[in-house]
PDB file of N, CA and C in Angstrom:
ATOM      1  N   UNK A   1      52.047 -25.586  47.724  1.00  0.00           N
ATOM      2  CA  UNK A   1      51.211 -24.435  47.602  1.00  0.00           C
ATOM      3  C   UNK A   1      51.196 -23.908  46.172  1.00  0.00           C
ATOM      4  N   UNK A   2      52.154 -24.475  45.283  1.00  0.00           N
ATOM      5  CA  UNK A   2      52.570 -23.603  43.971  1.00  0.00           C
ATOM      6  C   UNK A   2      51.375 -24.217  43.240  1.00  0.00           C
ATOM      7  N   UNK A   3      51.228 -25.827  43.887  1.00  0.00           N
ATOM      8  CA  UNK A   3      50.425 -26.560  42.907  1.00  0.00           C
ATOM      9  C   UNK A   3      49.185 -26.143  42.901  1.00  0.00           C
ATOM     10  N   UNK A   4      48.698 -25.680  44.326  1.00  0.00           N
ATOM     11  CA  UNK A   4      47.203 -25.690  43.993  1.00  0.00           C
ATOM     12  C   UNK A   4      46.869 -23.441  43.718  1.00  0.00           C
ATOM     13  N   UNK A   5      48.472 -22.596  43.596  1.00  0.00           N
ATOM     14  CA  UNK A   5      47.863 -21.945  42.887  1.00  0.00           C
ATOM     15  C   UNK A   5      47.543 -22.046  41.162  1.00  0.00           C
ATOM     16  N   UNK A   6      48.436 -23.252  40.914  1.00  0.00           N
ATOM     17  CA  UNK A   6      48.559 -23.289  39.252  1.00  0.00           C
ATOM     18  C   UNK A   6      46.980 -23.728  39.022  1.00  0.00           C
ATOM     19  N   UNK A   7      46.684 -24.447  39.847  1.00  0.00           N
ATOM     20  CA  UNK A   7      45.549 -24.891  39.857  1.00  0.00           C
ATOM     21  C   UNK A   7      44.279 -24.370  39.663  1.00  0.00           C
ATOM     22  N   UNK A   8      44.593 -23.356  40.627  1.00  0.00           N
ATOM     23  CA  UNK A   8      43.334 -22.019  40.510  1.00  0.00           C
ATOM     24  C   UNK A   8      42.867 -21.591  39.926  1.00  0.00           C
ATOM     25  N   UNK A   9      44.583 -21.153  38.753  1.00  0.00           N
ATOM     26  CA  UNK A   9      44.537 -20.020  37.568  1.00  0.00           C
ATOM     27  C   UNK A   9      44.157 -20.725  36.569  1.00  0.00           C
ATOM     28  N   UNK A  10      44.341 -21.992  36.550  1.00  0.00           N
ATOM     29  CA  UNK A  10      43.690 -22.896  35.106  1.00  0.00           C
ATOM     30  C   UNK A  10      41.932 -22.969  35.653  1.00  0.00           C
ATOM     31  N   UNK A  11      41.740 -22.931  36.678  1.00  0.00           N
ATOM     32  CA  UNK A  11      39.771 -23.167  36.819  1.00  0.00           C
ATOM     33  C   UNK A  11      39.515 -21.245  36.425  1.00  0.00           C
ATOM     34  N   UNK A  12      40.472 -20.604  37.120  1.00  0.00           N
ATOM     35  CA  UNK A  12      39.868 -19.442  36.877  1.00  0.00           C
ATOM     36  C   UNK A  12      39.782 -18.820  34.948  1.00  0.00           C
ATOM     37  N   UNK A  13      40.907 -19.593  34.879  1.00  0.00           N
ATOM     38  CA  UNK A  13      41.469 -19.123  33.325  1.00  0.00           C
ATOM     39  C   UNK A  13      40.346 -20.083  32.538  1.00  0.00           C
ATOM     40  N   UNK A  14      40.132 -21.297  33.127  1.00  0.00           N
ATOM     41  CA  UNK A  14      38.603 -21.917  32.203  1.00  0.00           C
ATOM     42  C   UNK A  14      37.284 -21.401  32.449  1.00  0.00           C
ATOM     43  N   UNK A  15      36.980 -21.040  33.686  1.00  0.00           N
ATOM     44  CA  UNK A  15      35.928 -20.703  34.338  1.00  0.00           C
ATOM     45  C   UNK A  15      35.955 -19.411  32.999  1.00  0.00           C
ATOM     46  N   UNK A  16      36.586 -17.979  32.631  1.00  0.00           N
ATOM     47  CA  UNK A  16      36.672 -16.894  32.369  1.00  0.00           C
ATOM     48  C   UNK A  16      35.985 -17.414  30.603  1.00  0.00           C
ATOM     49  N   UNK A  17      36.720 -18.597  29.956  1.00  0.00           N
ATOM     50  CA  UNK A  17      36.229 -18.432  28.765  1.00  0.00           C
ATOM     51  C   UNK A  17      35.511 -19.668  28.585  1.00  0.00           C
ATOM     52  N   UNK A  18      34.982 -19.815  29.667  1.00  0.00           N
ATOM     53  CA  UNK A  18      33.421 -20.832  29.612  1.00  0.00           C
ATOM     54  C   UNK A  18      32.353 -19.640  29.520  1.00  0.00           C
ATOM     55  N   UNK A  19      32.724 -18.380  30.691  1.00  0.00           N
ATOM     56  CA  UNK A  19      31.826 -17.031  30.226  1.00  0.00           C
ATOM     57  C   UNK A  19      31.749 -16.392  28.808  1.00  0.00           C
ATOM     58  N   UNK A  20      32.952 -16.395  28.295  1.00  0.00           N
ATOM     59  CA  UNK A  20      33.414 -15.310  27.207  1.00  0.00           C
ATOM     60  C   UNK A  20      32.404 -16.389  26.119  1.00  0.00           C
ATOM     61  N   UNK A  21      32.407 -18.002  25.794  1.00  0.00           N
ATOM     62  CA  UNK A  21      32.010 -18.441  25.055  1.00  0.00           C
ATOM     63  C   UNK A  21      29.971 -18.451  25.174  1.00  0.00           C
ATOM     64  N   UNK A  22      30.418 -18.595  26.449  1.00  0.00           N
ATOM     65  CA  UNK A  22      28.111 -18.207  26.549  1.00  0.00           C
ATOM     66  C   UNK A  22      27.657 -17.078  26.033  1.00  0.00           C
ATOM     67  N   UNK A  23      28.563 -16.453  26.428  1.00  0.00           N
ATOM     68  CA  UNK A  23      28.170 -14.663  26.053  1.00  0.00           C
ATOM     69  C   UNK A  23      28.182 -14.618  24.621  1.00  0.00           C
ATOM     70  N   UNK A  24      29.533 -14.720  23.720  1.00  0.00           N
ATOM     71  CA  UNK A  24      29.199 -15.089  22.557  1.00  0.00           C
ATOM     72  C   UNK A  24      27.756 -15.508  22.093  1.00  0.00           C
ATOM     73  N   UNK A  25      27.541 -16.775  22.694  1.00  0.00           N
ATOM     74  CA  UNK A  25      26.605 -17.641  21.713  1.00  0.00           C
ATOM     75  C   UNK A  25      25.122 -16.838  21.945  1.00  0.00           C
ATOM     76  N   UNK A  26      24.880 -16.494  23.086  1.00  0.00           N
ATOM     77  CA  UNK A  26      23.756 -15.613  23.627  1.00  0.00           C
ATOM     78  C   UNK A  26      23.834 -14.417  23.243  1.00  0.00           C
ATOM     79  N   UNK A  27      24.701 -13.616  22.571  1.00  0.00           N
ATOM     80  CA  UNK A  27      24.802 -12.509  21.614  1.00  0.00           C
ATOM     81  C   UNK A  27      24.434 -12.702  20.223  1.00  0.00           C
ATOM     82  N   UNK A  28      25.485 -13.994  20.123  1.00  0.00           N
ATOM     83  CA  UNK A  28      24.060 -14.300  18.622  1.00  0.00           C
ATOM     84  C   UNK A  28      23.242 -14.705  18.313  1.00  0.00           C
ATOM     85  N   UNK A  29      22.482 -15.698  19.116  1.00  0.00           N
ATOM     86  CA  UNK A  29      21.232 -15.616  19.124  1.00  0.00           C
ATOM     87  C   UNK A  29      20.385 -14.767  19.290  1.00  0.00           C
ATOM     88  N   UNK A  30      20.793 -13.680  20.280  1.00  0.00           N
ATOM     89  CA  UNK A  30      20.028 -12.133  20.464  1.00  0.00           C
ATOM     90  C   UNK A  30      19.988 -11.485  18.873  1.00  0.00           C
ATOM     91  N   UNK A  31      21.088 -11.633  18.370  1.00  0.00           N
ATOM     92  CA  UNK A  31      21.492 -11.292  16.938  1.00  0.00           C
ATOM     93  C   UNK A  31      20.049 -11.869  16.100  1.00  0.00           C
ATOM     94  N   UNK A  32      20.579 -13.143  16.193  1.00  0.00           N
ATOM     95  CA  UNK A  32      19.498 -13.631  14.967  1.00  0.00           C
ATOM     96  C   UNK A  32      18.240 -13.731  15.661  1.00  0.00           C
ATOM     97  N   UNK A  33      17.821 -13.194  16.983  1.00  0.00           N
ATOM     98  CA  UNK A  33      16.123 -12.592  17.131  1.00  0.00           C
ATOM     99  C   UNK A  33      15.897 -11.358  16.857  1.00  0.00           C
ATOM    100  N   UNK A  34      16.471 -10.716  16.676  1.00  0.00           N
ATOM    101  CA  UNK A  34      16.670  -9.231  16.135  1.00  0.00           C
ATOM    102  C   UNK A  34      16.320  -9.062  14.791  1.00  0.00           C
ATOM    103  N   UNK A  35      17.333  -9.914  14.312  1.00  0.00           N
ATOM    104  CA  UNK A  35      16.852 -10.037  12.558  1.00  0.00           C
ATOM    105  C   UNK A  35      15.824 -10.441  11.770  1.00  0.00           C
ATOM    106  N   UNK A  36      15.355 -11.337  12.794  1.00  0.00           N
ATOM    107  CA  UNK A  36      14.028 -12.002  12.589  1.00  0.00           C
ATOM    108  C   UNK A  36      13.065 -10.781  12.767  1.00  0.00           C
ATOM    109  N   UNK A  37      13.170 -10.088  13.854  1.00  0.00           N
ATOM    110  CA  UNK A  37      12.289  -8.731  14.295  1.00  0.00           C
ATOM    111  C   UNK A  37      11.966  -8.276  13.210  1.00  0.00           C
ATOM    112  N   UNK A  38      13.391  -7.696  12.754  1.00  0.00           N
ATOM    113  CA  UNK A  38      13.503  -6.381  12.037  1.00  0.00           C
ATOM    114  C   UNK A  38      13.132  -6.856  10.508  1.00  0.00           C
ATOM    115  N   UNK A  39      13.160  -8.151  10.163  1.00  0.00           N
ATOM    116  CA  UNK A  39      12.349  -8.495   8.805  1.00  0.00           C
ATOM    117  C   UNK A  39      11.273  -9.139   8.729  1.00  0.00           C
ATOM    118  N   UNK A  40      10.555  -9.331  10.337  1.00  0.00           N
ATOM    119  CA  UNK A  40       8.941  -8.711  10.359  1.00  0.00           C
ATOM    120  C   UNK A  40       8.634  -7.407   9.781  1.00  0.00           C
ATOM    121  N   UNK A  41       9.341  -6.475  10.820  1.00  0.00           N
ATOM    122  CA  UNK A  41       8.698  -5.392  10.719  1.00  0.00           C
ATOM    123  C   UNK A  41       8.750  -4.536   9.437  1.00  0.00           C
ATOM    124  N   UNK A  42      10.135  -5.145   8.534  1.00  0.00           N
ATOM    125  CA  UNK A  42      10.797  -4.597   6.886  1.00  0.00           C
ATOM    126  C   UNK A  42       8.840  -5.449   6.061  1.00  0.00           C
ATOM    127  N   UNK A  43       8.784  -6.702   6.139  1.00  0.00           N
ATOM    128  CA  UNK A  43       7.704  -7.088   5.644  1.00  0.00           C
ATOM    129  C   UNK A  43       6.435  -6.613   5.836  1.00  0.00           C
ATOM    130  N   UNK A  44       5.958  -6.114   7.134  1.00  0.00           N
ATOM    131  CA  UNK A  44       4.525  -5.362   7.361  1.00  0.00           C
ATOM    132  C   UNK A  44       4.534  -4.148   6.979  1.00  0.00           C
ATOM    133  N   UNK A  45       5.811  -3.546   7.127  1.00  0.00           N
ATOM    134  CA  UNK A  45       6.111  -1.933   6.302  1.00  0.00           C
ATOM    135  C   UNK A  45       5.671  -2.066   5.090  1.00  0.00           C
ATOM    136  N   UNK A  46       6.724  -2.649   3.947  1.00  0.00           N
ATOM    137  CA  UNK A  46       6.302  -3.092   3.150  1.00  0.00           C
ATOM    138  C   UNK A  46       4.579  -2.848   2.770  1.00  0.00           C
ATOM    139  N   UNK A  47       3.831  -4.187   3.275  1.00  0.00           N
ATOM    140  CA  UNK A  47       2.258  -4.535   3.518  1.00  0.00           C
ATOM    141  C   UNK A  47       1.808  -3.281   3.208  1.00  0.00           C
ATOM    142  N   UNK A  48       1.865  -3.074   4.328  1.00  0.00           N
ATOM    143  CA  UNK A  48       1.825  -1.450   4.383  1.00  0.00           C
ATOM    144  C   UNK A  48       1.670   0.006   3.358  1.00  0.00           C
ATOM    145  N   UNK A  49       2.835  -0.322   2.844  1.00  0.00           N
ATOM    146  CA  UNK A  49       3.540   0.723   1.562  1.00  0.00           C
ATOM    147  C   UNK A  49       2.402   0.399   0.897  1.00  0.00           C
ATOM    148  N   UNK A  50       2.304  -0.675   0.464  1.00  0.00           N
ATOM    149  CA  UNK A  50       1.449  -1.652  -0.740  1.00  0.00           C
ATOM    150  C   UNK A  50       0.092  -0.975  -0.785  1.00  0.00           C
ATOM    151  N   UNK A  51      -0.689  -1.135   0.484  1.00  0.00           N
ATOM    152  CA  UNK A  51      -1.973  -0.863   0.704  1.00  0.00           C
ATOM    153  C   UNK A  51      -2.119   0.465   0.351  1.00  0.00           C
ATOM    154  N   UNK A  52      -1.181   1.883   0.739  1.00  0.00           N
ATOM    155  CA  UNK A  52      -1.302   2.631   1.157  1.00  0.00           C
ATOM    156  C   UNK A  52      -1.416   3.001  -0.714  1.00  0.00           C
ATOM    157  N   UNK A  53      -0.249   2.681  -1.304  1.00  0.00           N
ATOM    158  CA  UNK A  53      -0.057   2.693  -2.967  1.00  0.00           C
ATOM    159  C   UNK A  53      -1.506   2.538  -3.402  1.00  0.00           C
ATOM    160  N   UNK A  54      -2.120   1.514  -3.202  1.00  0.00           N
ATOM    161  CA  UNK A  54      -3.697   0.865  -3.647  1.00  0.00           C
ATOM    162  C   UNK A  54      -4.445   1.994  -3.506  1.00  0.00           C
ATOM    163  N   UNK A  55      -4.254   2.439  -2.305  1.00  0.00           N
ATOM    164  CA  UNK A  55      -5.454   3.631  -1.680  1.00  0.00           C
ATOM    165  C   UNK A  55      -5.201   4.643  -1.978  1.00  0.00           C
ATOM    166  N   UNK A  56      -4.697   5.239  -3.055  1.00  0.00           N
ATOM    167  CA  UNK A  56      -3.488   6.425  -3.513  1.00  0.00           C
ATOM    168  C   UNK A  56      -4.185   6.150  -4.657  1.00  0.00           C
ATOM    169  N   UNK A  57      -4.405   5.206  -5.261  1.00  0.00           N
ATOM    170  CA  UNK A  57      -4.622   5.424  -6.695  1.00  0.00           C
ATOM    171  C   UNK A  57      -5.951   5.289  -6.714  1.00  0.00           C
ATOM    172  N   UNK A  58      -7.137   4.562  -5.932  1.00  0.00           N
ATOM    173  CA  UNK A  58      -8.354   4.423  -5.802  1.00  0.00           C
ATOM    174  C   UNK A  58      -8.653   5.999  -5.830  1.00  0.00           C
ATOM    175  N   UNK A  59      -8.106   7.381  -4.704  1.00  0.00           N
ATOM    176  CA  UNK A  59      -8.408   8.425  -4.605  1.00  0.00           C
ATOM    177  C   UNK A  59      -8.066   8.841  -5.772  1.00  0.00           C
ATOM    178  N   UNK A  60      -6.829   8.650  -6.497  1.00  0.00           N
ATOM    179  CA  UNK A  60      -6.831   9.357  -7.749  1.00  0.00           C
ATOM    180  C   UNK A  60      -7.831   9.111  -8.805  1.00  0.00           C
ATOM    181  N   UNK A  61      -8.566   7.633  -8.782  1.00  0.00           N
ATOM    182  CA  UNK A  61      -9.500   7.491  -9.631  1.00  0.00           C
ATOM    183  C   UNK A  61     -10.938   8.381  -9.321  1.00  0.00           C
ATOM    184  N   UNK A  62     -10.960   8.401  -7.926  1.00  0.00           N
ATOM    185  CA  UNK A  62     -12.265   9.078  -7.661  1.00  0.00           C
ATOM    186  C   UNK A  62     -12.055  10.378  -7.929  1.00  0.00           C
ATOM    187  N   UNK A  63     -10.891  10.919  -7.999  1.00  0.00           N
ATOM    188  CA  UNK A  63     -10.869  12.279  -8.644  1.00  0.00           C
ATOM    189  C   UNK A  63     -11.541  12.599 -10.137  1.00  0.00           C
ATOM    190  N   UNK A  64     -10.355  11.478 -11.127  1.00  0.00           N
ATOM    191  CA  UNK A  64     -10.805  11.305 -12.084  1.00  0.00           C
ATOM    192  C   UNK A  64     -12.696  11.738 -12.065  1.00  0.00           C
ATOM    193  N   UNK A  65     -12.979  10.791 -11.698  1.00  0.00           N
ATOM    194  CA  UNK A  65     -14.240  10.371 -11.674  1.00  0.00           C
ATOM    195  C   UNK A  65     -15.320  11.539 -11.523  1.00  0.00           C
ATOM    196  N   UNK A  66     -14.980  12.093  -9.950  1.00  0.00           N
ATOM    197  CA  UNK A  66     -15.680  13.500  -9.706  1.00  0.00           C
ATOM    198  C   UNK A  66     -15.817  14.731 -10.914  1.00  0.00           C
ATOM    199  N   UNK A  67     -14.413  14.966 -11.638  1.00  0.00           N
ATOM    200  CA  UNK A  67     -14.015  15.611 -12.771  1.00  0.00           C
ATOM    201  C   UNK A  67     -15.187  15.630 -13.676  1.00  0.00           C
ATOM    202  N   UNK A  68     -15.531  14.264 -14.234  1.00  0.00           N
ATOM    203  CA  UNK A  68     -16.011  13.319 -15.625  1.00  0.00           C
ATOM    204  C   UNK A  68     -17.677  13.753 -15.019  1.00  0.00           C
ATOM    205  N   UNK A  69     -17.906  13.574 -13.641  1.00  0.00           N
ATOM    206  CA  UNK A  69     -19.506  13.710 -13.426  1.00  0.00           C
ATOM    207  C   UNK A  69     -19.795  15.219 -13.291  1.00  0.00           C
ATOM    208  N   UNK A  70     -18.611  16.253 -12.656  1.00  0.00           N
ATOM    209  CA  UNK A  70     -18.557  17.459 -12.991  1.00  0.00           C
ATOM    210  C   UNK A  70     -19.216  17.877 -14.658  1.00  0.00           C
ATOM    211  N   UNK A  71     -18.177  17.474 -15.603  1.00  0.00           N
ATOM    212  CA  UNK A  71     -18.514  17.829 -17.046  1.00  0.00           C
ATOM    213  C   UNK A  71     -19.739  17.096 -17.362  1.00  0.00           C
ATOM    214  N   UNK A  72     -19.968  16.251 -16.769  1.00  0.00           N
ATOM    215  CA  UNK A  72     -21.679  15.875 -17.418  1.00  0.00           C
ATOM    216  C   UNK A  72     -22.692  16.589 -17.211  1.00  0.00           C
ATOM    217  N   UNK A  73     -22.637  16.789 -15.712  1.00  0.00           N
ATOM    218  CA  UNK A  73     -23.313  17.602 -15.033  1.00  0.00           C
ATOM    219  C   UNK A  73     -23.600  18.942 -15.458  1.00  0.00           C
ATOM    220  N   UNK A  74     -22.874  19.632 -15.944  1.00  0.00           N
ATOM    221  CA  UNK A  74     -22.826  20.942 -17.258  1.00  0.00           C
ATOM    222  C   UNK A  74     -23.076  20.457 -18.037  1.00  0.00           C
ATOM    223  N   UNK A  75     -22.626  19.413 -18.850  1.00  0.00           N
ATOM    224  CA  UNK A  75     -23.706  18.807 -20.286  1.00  0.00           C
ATOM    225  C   UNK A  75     -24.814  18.872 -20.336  1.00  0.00           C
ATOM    226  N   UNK A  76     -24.993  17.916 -18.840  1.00  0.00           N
ATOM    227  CA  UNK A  76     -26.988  18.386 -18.798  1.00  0.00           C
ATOM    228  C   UNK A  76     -27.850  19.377 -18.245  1.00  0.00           C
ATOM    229  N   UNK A  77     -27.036  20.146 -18.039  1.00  0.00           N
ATOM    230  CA  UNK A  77     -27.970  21.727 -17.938  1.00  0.00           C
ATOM    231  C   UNK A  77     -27.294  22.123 -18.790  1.00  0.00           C
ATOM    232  N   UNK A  78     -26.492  21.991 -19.892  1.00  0.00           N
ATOM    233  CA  UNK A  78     -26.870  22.634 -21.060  1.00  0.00           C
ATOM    234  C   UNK A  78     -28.076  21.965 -22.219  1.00  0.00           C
ATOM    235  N   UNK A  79     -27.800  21.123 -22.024  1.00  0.00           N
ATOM    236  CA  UNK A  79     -28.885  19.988 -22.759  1.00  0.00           C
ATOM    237  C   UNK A  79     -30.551  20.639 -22.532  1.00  0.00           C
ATOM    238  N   UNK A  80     -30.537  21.045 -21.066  1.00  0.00           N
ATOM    239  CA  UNK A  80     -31.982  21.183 -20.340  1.00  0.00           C
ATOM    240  C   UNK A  80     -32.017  22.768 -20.762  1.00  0.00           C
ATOM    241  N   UNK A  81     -31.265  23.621 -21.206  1.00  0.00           N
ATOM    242  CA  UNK A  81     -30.979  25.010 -21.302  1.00  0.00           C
ATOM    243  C   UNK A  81     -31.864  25.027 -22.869  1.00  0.00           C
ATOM    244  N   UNK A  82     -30.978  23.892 -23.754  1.00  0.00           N
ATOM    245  CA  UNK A  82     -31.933  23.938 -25.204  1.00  0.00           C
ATOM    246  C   UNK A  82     -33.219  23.999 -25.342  1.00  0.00           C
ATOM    247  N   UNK A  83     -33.681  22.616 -24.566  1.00  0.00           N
ATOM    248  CA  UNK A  83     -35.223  22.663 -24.792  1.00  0.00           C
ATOM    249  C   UNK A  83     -36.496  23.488 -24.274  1.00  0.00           C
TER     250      UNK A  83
END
């Protein structure tokens, strides 16, 4: 009877870190799909930032711009004021 509890405790004692080792490996693979995720989503942020920078300075030019047709726009009704 001793034999087949020794027996047990070695299937149970392998059985336990045949689990402990899946779990591992399926934790890091969860790991490295995660990372993969999260430096999608670091890269489209990014994208993102980029575009948003572009469209930030386009409005600042059209400011510019509005400004420059402002002062003309008084140039030429003063221009039209002379004659």
């Amino acid at each position: 009877m001793t034999e087949a509890i020794i027996v047990a405790i070695i299937t149970a004692s392998a059985s336990v870190i045949c689990q402990l080792l899946i779990s591992a490996k399926t934790k890091k693979e969860s790991d490295i799909k995660q990372a993969v995720k999260d430096k999608e989503f670091t890269d489209r942020l990014t994208h993102i930032e980029e575009r948003l920078e572009q469209h930030n300075n386009y409005a600042e030019k059209l400011g510019d711009v509005a400004i420059a047709l402002a002062k003309m726009q008084k140039d030429i009704e003063y221009l039209k004021g002379r004659n």
